[in-house]
PDB file of N, CA and C in Angstrom:
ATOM      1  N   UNK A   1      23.816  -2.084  -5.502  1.00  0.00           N
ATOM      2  CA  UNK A   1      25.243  -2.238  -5.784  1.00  0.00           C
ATOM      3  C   UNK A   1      26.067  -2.367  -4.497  1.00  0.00           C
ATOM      4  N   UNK A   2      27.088  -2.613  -4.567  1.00  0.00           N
ATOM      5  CA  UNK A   2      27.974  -3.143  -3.784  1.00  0.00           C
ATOM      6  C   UNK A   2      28.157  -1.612  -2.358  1.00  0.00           C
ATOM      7  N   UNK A   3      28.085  -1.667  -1.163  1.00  0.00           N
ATOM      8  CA  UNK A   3      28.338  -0.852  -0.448  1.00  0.00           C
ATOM      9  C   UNK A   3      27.027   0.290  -1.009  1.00  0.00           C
ATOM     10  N   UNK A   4      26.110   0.121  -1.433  1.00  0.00           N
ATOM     11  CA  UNK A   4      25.322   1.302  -1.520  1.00  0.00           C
ATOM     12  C   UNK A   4      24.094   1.495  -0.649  1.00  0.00           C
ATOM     13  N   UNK A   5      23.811   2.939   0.049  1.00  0.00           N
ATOM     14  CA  UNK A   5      23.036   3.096   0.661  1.00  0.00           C
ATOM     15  C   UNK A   5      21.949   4.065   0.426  1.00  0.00           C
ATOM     16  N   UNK A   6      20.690   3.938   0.550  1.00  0.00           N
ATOM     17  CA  UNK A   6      19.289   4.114  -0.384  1.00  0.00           C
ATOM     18  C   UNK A   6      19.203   5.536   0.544  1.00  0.00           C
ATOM     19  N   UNK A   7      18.743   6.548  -0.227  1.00  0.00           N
ATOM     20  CA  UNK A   7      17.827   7.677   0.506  1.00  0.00           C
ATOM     21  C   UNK A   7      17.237   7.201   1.966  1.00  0.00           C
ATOM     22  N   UNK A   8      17.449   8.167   2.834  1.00  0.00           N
ATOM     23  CA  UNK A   8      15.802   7.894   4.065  1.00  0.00           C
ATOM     24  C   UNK A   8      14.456   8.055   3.147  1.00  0.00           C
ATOM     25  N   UNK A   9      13.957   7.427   3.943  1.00  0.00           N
ATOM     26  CA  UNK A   9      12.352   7.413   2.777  1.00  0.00           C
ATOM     27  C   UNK A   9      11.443   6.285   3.471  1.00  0.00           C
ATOM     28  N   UNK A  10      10.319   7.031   3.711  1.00  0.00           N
ATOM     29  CA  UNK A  10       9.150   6.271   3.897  1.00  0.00           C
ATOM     30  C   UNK A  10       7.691   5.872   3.116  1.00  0.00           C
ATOM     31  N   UNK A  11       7.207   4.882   3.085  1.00  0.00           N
ATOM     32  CA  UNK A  11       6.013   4.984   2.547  1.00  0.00           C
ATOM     33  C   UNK A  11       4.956   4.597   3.737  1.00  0.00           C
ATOM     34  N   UNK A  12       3.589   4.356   3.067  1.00  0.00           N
ATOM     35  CA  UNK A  12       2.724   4.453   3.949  1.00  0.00           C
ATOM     36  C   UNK A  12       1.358   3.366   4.045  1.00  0.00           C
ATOM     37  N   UNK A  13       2.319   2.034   3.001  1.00  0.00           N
ATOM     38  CA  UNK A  13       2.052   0.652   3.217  1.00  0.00           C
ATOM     39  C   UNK A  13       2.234   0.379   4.061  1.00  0.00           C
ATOM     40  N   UNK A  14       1.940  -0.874   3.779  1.00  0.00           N
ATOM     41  CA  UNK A  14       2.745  -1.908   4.735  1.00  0.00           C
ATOM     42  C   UNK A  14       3.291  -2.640   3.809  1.00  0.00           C
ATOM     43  N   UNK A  15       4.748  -2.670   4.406  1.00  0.00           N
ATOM     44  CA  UNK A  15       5.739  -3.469   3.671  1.00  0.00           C
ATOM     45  C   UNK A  15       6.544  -4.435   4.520  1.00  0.00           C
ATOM     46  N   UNK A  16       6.896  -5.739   3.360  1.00  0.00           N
ATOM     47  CA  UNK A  16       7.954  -6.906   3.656  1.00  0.00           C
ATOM     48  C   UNK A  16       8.678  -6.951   2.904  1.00  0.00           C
ATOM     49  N   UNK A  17      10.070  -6.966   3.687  1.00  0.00           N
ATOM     50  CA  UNK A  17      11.606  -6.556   2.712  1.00  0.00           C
ATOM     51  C   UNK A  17      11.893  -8.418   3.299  1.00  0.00           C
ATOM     52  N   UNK A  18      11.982  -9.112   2.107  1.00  0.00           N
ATOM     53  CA  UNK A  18      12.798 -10.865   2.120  1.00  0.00           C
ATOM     54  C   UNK A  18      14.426 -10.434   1.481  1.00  0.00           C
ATOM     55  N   UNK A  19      15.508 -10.767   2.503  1.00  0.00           N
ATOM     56  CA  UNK A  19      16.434 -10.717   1.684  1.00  0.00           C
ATOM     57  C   UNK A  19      16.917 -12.164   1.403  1.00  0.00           C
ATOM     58  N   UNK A  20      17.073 -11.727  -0.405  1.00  0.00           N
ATOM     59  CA  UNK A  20      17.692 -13.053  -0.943  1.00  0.00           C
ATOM     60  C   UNK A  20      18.896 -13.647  -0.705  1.00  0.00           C
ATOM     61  N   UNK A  21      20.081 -12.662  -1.000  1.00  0.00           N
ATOM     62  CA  UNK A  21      21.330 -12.791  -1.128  1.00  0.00           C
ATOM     63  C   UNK A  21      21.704 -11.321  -0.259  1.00  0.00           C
ATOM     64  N   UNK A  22      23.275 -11.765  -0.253  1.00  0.00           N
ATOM     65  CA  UNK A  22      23.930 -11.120   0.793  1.00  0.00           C
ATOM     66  C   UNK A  22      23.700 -11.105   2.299  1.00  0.00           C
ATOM     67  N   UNK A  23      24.189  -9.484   2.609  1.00  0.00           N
ATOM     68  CA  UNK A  23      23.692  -8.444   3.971  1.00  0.00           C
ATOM     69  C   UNK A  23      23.579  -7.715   3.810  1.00  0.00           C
ATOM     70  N   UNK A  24      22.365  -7.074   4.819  1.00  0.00           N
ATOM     71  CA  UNK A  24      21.740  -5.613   4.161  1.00  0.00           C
ATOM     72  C   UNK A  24      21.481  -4.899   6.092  1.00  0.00           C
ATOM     73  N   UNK A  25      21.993  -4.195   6.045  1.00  0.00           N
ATOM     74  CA  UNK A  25      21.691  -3.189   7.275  1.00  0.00           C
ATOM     75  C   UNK A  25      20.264  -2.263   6.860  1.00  0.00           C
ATOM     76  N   UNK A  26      19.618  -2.158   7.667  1.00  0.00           N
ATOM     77  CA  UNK A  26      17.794  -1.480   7.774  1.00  0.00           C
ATOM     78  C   UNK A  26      17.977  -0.572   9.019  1.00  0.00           C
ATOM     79  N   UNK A  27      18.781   0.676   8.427  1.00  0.00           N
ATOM     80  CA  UNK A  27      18.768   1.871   9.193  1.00  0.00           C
ATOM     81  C   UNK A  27      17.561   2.666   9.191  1.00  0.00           C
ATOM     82  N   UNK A  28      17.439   2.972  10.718  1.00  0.00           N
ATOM     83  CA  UNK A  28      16.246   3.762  11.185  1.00  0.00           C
ATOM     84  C   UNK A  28      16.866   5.320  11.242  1.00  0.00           C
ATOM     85  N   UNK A  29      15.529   6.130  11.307  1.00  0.00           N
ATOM     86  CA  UNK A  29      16.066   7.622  11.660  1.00  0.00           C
ATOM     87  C   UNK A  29      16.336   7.692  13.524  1.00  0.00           C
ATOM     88  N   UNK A  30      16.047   6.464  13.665  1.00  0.00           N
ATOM     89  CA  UNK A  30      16.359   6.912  14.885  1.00  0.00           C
ATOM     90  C   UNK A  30      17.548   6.638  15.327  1.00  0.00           C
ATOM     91  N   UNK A  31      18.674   5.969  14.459  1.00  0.00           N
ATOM     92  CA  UNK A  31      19.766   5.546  14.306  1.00  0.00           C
ATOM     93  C   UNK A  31      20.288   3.983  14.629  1.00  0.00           C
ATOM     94  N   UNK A  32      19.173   3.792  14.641  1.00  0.00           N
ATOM     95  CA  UNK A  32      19.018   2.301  15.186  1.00  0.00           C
ATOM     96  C   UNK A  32      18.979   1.282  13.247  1.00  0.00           C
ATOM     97  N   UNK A  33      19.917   0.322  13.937  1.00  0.00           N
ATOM     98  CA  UNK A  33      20.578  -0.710  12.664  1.00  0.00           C
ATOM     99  C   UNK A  33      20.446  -1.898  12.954  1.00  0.00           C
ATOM    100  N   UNK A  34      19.612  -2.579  11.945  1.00  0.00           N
ATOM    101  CA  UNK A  34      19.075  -3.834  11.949  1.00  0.00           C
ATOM    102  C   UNK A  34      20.102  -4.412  11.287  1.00  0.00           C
ATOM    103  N   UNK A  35      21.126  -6.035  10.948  1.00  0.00           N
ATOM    104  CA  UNK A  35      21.453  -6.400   9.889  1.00  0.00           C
ATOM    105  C   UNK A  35      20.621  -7.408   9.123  1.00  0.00           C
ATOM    106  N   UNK A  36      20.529  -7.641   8.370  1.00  0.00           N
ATOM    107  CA  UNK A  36      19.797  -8.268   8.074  1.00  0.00           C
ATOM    108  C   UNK A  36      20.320  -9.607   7.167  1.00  0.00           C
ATOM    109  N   UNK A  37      20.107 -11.205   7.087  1.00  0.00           N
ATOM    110  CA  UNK A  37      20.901 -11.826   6.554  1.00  0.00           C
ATOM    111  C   UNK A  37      19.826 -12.583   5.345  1.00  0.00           C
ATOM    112  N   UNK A  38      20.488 -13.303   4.768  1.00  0.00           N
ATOM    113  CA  UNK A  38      19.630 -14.365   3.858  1.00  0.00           C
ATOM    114  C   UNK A  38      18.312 -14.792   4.714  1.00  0.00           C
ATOM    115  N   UNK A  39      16.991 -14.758   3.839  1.00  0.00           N
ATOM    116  CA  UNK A  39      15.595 -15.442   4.213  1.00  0.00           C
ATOM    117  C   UNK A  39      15.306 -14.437   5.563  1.00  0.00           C
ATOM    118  N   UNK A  40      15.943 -13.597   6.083  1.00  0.00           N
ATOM    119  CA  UNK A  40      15.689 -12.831   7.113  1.00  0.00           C
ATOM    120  C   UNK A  40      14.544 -11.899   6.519  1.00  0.00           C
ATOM    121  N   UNK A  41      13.075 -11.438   7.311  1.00  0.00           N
ATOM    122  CA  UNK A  41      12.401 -10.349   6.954  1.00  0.00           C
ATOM    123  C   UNK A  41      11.879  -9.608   8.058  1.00  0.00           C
ATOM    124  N   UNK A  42      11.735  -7.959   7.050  1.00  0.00           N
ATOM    125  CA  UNK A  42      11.096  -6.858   7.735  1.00  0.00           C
ATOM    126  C   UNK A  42      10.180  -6.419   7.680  1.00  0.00           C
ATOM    127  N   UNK A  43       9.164  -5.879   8.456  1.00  0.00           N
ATOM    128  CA  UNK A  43       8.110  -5.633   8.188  1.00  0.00           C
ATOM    129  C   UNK A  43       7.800  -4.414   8.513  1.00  0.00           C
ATOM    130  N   UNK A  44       7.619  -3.108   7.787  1.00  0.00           N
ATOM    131  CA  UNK A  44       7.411  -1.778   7.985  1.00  0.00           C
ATOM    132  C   UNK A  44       6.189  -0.909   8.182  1.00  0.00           C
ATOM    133  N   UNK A  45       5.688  -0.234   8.542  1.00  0.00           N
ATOM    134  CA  UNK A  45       4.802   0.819   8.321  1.00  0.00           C
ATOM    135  C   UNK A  45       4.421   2.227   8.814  1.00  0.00           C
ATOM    136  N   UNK A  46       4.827   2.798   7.636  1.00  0.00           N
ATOM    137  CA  UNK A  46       5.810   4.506   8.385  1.00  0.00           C
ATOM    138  C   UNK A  46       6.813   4.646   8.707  1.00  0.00           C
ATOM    139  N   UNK A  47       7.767   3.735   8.904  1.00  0.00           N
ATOM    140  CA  UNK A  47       8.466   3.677   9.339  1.00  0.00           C
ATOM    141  C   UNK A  47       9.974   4.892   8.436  1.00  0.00           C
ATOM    142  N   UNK A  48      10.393   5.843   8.749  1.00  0.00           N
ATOM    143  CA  UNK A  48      11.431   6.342   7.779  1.00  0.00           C
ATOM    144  C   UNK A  48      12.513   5.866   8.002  1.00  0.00           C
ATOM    145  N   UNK A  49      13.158   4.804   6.552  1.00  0.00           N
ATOM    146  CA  UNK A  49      14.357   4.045   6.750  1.00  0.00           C
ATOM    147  C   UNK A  49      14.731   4.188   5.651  1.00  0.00           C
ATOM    148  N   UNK A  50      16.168   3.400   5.754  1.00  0.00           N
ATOM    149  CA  UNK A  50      16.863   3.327   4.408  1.00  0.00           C
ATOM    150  C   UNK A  50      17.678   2.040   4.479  1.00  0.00           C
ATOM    151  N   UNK A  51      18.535   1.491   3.265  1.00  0.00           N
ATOM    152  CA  UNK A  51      19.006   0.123   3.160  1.00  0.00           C
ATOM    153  C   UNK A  51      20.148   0.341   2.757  1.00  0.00           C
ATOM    154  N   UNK A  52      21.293  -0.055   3.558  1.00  0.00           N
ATOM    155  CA  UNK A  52      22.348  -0.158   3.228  1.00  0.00           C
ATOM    156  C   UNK A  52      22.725  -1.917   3.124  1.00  0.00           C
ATOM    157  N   UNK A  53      23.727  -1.756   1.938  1.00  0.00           N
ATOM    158  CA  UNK A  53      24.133  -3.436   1.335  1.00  0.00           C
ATOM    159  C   UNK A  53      25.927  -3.026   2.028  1.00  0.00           C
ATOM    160  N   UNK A  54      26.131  -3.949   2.876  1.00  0.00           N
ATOM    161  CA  UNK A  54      27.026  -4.151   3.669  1.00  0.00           C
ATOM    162  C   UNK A  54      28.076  -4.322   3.469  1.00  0.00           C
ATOM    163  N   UNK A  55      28.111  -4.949   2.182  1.00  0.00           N
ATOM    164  CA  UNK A  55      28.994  -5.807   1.492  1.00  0.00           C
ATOM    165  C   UNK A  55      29.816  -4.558   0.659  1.00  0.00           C
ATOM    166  N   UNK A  56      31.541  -4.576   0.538  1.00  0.00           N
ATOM    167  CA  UNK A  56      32.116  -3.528  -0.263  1.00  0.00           C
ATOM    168  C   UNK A  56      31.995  -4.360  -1.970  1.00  0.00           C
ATOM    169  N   UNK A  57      32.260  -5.209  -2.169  1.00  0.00           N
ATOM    170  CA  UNK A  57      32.414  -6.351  -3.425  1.00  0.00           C
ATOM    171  C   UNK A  57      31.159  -7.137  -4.076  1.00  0.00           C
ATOM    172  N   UNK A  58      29.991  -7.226  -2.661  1.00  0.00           N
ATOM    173  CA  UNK A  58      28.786  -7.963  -3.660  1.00  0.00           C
ATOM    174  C   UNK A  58      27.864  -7.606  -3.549  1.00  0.00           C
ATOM    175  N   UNK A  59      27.281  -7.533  -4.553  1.00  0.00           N
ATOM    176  CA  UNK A  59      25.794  -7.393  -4.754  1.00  0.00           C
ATOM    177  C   UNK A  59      24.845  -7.965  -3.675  1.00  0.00           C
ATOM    178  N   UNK A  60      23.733  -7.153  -3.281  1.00  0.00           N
ATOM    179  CA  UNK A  60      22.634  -8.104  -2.276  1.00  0.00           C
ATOM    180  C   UNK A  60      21.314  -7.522  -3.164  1.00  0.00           C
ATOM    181  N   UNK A  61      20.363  -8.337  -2.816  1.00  0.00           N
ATOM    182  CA  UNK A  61      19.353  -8.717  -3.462  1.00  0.00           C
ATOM    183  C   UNK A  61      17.978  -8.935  -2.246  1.00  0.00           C
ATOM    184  N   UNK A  62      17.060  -7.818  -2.451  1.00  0.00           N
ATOM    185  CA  UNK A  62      15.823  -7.827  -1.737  1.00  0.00           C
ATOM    186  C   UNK A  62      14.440  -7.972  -2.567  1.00  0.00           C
ATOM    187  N   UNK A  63      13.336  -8.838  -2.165  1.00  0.00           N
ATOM    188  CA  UNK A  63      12.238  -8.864  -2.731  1.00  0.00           C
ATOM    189  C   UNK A  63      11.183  -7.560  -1.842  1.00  0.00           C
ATOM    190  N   UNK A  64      10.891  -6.922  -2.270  1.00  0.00           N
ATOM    191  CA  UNK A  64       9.893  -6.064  -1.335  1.00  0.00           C
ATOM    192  C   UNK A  64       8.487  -6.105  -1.956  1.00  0.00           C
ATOM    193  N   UNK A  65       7.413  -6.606  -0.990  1.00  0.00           N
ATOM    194  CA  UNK A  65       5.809  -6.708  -1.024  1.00  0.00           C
ATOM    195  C   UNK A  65       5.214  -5.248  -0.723  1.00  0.00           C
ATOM    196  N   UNK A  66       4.778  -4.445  -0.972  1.00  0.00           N
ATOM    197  CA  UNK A  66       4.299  -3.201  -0.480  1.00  0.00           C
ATOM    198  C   UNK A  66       2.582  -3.732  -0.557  1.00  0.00           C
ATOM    199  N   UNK A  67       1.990  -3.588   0.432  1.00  0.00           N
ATOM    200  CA  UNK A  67       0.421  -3.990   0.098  1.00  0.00           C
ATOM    201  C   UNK A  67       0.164  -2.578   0.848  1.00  0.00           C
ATOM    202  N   UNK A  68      -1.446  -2.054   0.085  1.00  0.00           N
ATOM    203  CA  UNK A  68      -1.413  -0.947   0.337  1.00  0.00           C
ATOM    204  C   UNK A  68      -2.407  -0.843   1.726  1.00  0.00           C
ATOM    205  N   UNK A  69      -2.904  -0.068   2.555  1.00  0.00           N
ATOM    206  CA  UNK A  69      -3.429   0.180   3.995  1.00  0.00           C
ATOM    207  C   UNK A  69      -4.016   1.244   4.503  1.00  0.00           C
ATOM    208  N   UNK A  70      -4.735   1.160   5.301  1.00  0.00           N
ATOM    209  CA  UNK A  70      -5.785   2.802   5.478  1.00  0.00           C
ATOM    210  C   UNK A  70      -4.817   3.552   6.067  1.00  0.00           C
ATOM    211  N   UNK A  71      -4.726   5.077   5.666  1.00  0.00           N
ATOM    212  CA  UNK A  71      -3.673   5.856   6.620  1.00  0.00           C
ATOM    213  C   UNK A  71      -3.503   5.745   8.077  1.00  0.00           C
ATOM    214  N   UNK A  72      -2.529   6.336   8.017  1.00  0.00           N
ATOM    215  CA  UNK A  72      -1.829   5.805   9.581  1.00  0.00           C
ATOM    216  C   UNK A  72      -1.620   7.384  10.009  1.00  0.00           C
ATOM    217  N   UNK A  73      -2.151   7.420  11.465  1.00  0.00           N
ATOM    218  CA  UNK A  73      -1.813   8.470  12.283  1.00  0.00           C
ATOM    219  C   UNK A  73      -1.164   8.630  13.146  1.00  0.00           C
ATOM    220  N   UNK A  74      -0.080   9.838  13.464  1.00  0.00           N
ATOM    221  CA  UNK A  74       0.863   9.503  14.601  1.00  0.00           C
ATOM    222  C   UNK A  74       0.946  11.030  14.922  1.00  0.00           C
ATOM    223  N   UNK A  75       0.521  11.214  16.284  1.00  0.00           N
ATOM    224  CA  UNK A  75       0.569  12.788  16.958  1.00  0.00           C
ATOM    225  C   UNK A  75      -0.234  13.499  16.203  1.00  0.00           C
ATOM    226  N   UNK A  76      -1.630  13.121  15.752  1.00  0.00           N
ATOM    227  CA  UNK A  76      -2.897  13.640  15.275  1.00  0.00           C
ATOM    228  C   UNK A  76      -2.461  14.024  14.017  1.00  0.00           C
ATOM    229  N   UNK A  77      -1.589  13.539  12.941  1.00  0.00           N
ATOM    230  CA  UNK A  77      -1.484  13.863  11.911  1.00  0.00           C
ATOM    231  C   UNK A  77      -0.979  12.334  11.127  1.00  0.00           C
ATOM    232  N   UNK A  78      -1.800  12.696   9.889  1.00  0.00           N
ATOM    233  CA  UNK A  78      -1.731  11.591   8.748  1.00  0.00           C
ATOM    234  C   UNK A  78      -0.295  11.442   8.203  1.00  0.00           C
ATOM    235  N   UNK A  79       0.237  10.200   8.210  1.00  0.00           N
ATOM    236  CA  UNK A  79       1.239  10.323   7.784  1.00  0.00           C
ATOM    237  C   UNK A  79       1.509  10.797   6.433  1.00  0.00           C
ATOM    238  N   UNK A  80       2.902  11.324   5.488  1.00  0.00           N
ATOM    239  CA  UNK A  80       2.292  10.934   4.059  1.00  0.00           C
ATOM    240  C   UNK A  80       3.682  10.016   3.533  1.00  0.00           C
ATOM    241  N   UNK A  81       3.750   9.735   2.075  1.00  0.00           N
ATOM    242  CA  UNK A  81       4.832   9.113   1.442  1.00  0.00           C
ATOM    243  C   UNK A  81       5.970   9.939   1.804  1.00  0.00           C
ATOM    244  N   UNK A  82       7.152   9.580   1.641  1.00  0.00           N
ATOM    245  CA  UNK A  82       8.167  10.489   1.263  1.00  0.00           C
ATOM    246  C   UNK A  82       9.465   9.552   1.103  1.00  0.00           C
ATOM    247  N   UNK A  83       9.923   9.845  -0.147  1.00  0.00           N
ATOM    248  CA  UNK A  83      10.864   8.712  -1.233  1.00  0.00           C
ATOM    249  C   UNK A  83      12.145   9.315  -0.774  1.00  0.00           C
ATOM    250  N   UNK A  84      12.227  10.283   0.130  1.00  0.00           N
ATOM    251  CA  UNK A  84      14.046  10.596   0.372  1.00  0.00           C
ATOM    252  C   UNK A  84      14.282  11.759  -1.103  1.00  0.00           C
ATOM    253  N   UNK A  85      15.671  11.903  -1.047  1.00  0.00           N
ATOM    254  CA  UNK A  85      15.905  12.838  -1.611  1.00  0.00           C
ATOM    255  C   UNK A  85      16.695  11.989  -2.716  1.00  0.00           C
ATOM    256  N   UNK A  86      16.914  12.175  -4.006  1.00  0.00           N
ATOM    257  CA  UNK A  86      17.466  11.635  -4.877  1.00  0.00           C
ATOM    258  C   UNK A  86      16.681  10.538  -5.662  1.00  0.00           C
ATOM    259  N   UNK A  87      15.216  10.644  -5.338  1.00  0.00           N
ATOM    260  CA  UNK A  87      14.486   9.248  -5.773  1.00  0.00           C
ATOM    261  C   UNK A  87      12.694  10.311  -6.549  1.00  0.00           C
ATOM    262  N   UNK A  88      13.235  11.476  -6.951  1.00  0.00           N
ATOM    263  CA  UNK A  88      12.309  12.046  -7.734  1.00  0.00           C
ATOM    264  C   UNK A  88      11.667  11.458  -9.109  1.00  0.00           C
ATOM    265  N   UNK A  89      12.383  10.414  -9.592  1.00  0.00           N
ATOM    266  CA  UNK A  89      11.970   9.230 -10.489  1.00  0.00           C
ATOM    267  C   UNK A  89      10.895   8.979 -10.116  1.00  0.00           C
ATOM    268  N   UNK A  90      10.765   8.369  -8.820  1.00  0.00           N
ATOM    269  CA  UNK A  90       9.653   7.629  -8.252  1.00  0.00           C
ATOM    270  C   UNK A  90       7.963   8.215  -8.221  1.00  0.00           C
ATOM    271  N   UNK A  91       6.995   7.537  -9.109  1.00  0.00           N
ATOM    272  CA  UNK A  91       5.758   8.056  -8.815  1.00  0.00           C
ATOM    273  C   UNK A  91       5.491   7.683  -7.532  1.00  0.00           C
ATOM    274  N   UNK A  92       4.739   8.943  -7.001  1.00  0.00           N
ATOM    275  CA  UNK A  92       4.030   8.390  -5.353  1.00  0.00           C
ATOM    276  C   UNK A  92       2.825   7.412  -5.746  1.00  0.00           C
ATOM    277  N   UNK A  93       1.825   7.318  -5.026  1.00  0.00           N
ATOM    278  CA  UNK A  93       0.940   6.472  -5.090  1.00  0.00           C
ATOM    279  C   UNK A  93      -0.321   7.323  -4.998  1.00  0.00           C
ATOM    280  N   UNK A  94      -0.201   8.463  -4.186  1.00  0.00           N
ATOM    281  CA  UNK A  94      -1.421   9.326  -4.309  1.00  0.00           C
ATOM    282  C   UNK A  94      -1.533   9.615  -3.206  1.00  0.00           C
ATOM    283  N   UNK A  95      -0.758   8.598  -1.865  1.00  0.00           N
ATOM    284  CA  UNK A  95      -0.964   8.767  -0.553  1.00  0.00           C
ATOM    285  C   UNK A  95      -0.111   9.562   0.482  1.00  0.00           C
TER     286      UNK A  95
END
């Protein structure tokens, strides 16, 4: 929706965010802000982010590929999922 911004949340694919329509900002925890425009893509893994739609009035529109990948280690520990807070809907994957 218009001006809305998604939980922090990571998974532990690898993922490609294609945006269709609009602008979409791809905030990092490290505070670092990508914008992102039409046919523009991202490519993630582990990464803990979230998506803000830029726009106060329109709708933006993302296709996301999640393909799944052998765990990933960072400072001798396995990463795991984590969907952010407000996204308890969401089944994990197991990983």
């Amino acid at each position: 929706p218009p001006g809305s911004l998604s939980p922090m949340h990571r998974t532990v694919s690898l993922d490609y965010g294609v945006v269709l329509e609009g602008e979409i900002d791809l905030v990092l925890d490290s505070g670092e802000v990508r914008r992102m425009k039409r046919g523009d893509v991202s490519v993630q893994r582990g990464t803990n982010h979230a998506w803000k739609n830029v726009s106060e009035t329109g709708w933006a529109r993302m296709l996301y590929v999640l393909q799944e990948s052998h765990p990933l280690e960072v400072g001798g520990k396995v990463l795991k999922e984590d969907y952010g807070e407000g996204m308890g809907d969401v089944k994990p994957s197991g990983n």
